[in-house]
C-alpha atoms as a PDB file:
ATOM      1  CA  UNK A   1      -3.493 -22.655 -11.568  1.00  0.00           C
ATOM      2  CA  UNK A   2      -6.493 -20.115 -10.554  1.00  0.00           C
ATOM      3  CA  UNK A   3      -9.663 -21.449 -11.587  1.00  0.00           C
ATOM      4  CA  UNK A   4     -12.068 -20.134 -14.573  1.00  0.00           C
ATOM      5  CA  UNK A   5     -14.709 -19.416 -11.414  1.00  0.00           C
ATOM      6  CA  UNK A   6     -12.528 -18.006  -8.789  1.00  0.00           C
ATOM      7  CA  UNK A   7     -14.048 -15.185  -6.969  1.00  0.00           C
ATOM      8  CA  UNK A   8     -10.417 -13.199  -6.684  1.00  0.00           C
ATOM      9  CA  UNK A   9     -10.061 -13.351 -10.654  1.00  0.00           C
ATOM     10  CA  UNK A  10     -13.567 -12.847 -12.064  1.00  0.00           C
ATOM     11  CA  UNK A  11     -14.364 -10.384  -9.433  1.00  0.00           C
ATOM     12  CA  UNK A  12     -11.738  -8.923  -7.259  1.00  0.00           C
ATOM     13  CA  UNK A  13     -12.902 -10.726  -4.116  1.00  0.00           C
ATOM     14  CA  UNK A  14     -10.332 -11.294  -2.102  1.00  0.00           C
ATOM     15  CA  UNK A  15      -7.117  -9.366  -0.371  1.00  0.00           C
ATOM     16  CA  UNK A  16      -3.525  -9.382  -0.931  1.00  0.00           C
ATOM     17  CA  UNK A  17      -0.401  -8.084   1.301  1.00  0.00           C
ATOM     18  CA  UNK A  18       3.466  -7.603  -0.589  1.00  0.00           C
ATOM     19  CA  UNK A  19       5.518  -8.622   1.897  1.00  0.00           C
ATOM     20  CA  UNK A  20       9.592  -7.349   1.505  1.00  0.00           C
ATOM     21  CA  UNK A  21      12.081 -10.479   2.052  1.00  0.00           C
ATOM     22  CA  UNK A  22      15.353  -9.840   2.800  1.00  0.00           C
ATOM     23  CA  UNK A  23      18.081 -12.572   2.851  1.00  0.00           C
ATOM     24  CA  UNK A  24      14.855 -14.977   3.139  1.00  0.00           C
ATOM     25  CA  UNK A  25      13.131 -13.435   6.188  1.00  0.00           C
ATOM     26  CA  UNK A  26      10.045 -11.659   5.856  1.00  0.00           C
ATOM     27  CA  UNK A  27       9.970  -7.807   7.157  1.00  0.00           C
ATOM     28  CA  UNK A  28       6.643  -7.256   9.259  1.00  0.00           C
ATOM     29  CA  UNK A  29       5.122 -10.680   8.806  1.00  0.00           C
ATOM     30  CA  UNK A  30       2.663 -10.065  11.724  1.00  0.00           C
ATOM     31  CA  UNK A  31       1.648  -6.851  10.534  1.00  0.00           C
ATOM     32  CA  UNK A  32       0.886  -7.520   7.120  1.00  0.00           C
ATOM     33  CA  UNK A  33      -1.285 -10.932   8.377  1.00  0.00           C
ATOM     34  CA  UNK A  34      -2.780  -8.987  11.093  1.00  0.00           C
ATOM     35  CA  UNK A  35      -4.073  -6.534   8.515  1.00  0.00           C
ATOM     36  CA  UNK A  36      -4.811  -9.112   6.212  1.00  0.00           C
ATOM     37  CA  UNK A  37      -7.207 -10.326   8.970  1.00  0.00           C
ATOM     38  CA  UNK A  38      -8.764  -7.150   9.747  1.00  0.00           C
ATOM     39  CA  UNK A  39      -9.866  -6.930   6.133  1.00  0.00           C
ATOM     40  CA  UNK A  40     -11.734 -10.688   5.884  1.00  0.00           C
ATOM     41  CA  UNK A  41     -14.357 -10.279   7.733  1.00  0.00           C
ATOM     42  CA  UNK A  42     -15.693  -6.734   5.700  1.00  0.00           C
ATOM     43  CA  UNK A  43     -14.856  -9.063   2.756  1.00  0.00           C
ATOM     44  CA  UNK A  44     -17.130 -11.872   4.286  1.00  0.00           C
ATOM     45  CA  UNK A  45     -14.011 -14.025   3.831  1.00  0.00           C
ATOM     46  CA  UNK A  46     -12.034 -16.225   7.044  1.00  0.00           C
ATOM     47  CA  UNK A  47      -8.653 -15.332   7.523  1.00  0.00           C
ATOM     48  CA  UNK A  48      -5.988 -16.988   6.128  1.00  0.00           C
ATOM     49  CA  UNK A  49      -3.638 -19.171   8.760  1.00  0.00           C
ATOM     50  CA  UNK A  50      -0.311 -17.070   9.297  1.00  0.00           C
ATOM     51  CA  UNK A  51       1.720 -20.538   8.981  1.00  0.00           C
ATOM     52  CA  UNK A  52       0.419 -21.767   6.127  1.00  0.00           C
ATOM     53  CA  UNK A  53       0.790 -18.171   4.157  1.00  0.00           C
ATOM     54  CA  UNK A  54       4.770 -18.146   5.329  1.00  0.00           C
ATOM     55  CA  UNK A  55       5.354 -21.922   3.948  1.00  0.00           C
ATOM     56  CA  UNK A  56       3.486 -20.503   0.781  1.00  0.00           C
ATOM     57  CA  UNK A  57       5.175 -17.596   0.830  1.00  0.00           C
ATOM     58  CA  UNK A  58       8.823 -19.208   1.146  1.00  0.00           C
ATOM     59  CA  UNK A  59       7.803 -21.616  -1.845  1.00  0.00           C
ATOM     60  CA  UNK A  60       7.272 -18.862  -3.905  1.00  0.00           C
ATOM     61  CA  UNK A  61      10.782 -17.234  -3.035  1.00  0.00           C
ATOM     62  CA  UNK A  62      12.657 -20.585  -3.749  1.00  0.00           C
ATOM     63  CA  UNK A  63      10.975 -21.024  -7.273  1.00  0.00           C
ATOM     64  CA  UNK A  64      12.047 -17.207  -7.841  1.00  0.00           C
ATOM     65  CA  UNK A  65      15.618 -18.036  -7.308  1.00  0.00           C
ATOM     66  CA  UNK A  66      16.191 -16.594  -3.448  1.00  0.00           C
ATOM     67  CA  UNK A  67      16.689 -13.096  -4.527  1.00  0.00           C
ATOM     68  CA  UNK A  68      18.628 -11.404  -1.598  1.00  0.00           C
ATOM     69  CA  UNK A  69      15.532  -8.867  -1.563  1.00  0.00           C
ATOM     70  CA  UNK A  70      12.262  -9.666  -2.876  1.00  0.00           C
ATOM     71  CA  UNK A  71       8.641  -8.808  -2.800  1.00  0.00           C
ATOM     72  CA  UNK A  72       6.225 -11.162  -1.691  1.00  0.00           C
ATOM     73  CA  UNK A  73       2.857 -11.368  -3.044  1.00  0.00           C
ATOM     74  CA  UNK A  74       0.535 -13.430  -0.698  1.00  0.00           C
ATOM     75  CA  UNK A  75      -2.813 -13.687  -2.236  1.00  0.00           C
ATOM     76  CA  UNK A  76      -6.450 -14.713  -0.460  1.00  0.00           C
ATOM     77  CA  UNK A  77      -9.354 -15.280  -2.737  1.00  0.00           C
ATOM     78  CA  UNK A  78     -12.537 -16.253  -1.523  1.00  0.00           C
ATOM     79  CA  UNK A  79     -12.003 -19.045  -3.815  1.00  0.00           C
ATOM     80  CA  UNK A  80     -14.639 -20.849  -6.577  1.00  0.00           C
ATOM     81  CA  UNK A  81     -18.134 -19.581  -6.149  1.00  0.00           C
ATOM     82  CA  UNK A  82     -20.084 -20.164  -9.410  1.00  0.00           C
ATOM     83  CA  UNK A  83     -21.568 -17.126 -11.507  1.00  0.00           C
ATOM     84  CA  UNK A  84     -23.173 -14.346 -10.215  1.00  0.00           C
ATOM     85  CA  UNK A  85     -22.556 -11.953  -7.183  1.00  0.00           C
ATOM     86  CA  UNK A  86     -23.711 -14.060  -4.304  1.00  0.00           C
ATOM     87  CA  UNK A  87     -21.346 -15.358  -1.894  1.00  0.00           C
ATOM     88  CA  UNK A  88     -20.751 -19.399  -1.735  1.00  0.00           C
ATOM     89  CA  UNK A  89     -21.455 -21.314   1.222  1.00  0.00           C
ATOM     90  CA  UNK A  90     -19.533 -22.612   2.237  1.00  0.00           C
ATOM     91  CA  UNK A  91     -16.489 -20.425   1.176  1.00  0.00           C
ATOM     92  CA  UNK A  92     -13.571 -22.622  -0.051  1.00  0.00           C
ATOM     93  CA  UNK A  93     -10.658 -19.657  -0.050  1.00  0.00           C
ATOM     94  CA  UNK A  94      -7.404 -19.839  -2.480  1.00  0.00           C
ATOM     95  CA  UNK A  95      -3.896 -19.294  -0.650  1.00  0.00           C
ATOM     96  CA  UNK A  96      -1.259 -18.470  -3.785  1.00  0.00           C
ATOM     97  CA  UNK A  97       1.809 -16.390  -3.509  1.00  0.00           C
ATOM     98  CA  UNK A  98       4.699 -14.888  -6.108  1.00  0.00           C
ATOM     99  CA  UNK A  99       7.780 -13.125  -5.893  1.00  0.00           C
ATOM    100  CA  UNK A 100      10.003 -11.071  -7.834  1.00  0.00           C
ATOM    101  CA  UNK A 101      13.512  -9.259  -6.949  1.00  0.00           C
ATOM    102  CA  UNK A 102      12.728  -5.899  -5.378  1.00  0.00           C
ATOM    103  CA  UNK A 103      16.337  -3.727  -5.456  1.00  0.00           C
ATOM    104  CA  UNK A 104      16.568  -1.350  -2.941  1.00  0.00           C
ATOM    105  CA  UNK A 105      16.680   2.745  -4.347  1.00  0.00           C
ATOM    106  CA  UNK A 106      17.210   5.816  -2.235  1.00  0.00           C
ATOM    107  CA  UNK A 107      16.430   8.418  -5.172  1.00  0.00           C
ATOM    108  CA  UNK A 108      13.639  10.550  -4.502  1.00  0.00           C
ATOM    109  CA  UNK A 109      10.385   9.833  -6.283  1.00  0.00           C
ATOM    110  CA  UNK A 110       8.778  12.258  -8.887  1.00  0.00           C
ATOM    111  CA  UNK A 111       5.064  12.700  -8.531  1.00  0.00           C
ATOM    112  CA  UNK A 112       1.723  13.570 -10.409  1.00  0.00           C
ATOM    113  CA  UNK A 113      -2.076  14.378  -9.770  1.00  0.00           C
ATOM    114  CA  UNK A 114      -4.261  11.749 -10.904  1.00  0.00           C
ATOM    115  CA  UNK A 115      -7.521  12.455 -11.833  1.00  0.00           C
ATOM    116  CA  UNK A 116      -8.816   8.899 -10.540  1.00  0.00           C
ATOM    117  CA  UNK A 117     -10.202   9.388  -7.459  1.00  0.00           C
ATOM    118  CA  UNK A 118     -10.108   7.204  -4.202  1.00  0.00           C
ATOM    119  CA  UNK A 119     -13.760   6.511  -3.261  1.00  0.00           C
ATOM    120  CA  UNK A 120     -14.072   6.865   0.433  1.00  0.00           C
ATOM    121  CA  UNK A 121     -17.200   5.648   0.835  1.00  0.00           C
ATOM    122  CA  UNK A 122     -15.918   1.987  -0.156  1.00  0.00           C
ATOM    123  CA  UNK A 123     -15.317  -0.101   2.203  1.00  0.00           C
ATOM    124  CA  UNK A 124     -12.871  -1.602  -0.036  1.00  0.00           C
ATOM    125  CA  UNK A 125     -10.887   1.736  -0.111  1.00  0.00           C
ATOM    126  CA  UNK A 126      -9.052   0.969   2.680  1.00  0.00           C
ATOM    127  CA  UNK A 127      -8.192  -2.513   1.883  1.00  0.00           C
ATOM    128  CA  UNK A 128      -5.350  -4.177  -0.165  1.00  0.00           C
ATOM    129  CA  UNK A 129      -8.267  -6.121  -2.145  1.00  0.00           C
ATOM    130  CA  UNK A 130      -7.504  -7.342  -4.978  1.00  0.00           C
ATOM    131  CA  UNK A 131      -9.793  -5.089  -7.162  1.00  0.00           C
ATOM    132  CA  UNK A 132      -6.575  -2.740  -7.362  1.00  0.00           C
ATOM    133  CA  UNK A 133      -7.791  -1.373 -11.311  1.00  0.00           C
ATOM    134  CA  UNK A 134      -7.955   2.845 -10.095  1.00  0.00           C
ATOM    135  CA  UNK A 135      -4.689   2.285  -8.405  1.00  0.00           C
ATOM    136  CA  UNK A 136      -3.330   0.492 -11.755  1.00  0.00           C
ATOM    137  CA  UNK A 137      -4.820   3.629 -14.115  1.00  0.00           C
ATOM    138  CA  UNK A 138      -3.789   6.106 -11.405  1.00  0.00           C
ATOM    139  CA  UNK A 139       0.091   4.661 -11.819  1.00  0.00           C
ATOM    140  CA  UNK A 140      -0.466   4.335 -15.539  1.00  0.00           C
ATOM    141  CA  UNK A 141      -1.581   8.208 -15.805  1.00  0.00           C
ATOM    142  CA  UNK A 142       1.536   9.572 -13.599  1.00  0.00           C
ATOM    143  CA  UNK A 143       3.934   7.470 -15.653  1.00  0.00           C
ATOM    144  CA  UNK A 144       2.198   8.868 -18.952  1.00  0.00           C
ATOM    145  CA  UNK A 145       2.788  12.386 -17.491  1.00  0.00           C
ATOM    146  CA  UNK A 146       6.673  11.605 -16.743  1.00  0.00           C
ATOM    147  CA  UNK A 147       6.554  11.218 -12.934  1.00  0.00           C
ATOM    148  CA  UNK A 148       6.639   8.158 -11.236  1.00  0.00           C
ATOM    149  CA  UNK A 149       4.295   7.971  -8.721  1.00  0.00           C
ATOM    150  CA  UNK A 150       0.621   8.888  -8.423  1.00  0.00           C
ATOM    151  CA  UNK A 151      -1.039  11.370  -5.656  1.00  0.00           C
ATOM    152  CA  UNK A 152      -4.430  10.254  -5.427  1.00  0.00           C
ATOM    153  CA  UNK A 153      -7.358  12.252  -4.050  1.00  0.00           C
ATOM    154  CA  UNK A 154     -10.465  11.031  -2.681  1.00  0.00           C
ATOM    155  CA  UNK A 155     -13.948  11.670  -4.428  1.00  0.00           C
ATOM    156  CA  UNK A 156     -14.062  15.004  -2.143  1.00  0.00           C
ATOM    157  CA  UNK A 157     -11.027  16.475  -3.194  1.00  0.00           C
ATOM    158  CA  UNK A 158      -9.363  15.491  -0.142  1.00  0.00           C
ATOM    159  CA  UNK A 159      -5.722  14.142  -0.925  1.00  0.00           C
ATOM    160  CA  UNK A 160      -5.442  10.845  -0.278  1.00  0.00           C
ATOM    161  CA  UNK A 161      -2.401   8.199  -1.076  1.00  0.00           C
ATOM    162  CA  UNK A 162      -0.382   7.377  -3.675  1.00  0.00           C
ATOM    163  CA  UNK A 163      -1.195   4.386  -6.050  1.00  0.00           C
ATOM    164  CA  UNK A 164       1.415   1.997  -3.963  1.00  0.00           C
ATOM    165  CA  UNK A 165       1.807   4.380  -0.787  1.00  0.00           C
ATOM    166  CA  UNK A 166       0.722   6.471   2.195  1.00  0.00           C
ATOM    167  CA  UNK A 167       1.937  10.217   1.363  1.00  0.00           C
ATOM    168  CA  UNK A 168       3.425  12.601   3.983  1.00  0.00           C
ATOM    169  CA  UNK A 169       4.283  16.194   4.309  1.00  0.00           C
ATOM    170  CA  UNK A 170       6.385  18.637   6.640  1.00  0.00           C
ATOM    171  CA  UNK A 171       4.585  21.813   7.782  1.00  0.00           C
ATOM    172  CA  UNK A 172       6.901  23.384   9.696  1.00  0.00           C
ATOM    173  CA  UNK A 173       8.171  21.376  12.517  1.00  0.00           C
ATOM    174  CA  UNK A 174       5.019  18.778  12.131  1.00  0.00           C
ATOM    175  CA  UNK A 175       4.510  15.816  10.254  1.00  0.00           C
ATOM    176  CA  UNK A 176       0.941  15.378   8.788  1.00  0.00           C
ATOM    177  CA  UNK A 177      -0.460  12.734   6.570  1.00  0.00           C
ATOM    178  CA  UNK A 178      -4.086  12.298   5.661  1.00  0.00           C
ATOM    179  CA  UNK A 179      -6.600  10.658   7.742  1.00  0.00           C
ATOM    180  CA  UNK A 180      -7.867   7.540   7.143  1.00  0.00           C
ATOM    181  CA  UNK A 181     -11.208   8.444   6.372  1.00  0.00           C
ATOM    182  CA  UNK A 182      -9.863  10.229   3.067  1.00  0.00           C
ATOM    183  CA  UNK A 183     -10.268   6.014   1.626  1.00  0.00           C
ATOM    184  CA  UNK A 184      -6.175   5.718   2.857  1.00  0.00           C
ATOM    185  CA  UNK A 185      -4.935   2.496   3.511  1.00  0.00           C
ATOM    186  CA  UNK A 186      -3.489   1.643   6.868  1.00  0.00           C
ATOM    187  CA  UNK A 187       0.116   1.263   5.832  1.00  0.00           C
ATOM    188  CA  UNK A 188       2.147  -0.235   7.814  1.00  0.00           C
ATOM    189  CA  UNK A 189       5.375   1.817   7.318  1.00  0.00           C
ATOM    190  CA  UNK A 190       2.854   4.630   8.423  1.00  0.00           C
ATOM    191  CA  UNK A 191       2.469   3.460  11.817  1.00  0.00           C
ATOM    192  CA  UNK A 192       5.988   2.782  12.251  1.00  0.00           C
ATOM    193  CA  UNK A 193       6.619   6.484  11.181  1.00  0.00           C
ATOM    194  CA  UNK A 194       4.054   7.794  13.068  1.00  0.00           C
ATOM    195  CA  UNK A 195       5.153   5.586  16.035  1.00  0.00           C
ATOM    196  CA  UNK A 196       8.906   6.851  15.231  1.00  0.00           C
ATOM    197  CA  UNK A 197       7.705  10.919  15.599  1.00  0.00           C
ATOM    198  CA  UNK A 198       6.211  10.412  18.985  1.00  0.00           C
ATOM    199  CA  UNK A 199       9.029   8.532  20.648  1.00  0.00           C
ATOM    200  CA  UNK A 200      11.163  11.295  18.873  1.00  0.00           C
ATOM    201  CA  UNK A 201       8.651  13.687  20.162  1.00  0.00           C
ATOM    202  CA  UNK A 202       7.963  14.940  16.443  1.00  0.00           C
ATOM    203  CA  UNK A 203       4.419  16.264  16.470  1.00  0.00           C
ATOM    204  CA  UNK A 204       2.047  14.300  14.047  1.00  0.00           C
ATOM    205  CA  UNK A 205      -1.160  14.954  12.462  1.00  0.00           C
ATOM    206  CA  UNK A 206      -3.842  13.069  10.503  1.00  0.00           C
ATOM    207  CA  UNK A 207      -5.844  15.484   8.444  1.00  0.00           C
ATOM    208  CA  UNK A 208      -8.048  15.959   5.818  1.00  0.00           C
ATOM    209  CA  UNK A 209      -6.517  18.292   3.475  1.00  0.00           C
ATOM    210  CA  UNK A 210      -5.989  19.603   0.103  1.00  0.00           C
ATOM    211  CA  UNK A 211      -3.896  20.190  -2.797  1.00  0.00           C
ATOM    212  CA  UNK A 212      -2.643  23.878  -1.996  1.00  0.00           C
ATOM    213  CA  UNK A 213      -2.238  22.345   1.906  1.00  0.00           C
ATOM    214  CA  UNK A 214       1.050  20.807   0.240  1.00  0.00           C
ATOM    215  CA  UNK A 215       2.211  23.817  -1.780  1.00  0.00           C
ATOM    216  CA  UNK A 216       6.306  23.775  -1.637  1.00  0.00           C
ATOM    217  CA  UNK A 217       6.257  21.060   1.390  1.00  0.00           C
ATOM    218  CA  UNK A 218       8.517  18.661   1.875  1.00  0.00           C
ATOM    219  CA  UNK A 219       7.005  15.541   1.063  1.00  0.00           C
ATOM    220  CA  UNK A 220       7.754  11.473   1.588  1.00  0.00           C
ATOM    221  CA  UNK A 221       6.029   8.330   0.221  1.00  0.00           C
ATOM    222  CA  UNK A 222       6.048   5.601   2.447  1.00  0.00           C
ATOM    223  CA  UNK A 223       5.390   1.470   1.701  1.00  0.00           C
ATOM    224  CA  UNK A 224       6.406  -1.875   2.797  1.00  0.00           C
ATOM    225  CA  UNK A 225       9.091  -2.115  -0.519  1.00  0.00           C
ATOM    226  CA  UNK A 226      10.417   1.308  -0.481  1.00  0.00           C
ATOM    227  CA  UNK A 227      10.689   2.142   3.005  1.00  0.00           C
ATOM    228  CA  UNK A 228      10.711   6.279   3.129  1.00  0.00           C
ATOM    229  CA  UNK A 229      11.585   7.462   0.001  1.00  0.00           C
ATOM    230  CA  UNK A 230      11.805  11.718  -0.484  1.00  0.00           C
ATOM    231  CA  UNK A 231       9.656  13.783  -3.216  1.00  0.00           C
ATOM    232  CA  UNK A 232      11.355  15.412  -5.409  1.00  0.00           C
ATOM    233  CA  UNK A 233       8.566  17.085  -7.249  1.00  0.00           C
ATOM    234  CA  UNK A 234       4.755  17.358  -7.463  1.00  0.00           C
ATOM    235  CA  UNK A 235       3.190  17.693 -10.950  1.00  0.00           C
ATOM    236  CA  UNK A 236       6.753  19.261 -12.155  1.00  0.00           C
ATOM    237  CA  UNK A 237       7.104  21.593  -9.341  1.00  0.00           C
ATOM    238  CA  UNK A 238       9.966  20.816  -7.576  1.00  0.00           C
ATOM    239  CA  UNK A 239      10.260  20.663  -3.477  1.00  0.00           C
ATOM    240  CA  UNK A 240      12.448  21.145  -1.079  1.00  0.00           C
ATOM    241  CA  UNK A 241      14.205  18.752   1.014  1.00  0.00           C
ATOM    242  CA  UNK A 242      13.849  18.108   4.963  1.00  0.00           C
ATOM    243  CA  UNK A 243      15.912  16.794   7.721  1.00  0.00           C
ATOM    244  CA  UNK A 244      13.335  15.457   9.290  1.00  0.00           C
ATOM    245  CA  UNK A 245      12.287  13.261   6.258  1.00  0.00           C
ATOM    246  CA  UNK A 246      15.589  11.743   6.307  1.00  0.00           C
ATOM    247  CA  UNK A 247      15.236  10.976  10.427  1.00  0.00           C
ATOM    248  CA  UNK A 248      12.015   9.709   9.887  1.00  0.00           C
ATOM    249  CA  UNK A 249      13.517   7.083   7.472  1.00  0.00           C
ATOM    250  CA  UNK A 250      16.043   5.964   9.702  1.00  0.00           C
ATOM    251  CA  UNK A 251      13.852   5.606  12.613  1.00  0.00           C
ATOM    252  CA  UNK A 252      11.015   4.308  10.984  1.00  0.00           C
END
């Protein structure tokens, strides 16, 4: 049960990572808690022990059944803290997890411009807190437009992610995604794709860039769930397909 005065539910303080488990054995586990550490301490928040998120994480697959593939939700809330916006001392954080069947799809994704901006001035913009309400909206607005992902840009017109993803494109023989500083989150299918084009000796580029930067490029979404997965259009404009997409996706 999450408390009436938890910090994570009345106010979004806390992180999350979603975790894919296949046959009951977590995909990137030291990643995702590595990152998950990274973010505490801009959160003012310890960081969770690994071991104790895996058993949690495991009880939540067993209640769920055992799905053969499953997302894992491991939550980290800085835990019961009173009203108001100061922090509690001591902090008392709240380890919960869930999981849900999470079938595997190779069919290229359809996506839409949101008009909700990523605010790269946040420090919470590139962390998986658990404030996620733009990235909900963002989702809700492509799916209202018929696609079914979101491209978000940041607050300078920069393009920046999609709602659950880090967006790439192919110019020419290069692969570029945006930079970080565009409010992206580090995903960690990203580094294993950008890790993948330098031992294939791919060139790779973080950039800040725009929307006519993509015009009739091959594009790919990438996340923990979903793996590589194609774009088939952008805002109804369809694009074309690339070989190097689909190496990408078996390297990465």
């Amino acid at each position: 049960m999450i408390a009436p005065d938890d910090r994570g539910f009345t106010l979004g303080h806390g992180l999350f990572e979603t975790v894919l488990f296949e046959a009951g054995r977590p995909a990137d586990w030291p990643e995702h808690m590595a990152r998950m550490a990274r973010g505490c301490p801009v959160l003012g928040m310890p960081a969770p022990d690994p071991e104790a998120a895996l058993g949690t994480a495991v009880e939540a697959l067993t209640a769920a059944g055992s799905p053969a593939r499953a997302a894992i939700r491991i939550n980290w809330s800085a835990g019961s803290g009173g009203r108001g916006l100061d922090m509690p001392s001591p902090m008392a954080p709240r380890l919960t997890a869930s999981a849900a069947p999470a079938p595997a799809s190779d069919a290229p994704l359809s996506l839409a411009v949101s008009a909700i901006c990523r605010n790269a001035g946040s420090p919470a913009s590139r962390l998986k807190t658990l404030a996620y309400l733009d990235n909900v909206l963002a989702r809700a607005e492509a799916r209202a437009a018929g696609a079914d992902e979101a491209l978000m840009l940041d607050t300078e017109g920069h393009v920046a992610c999609a709602a659950a993803g880090n967006i790439f494109w192919i110019d020419g023989e290069a692969v570029v995604t945006p930079a970080l500083d565009c409010g992206v989150l580090d995903g960690i299918v990203r580094a294993r794709v950008l890790a993948a084009c330098r031992a294939l000796d791919i060139p790779a580029r973080e950039v800040r860039a725009r929307l006519p930067d993509l015009a009739g490029r091959p594009m790919f979404v990438t996340n923990s769930l979903i793996g590589v997965r194609p774009v088939a259009s952008l805002d109804g404009q369809a694009l074309p397909s690339s070989a190097l997409t689909e190496a990408l996706k078996r390297a990465a």
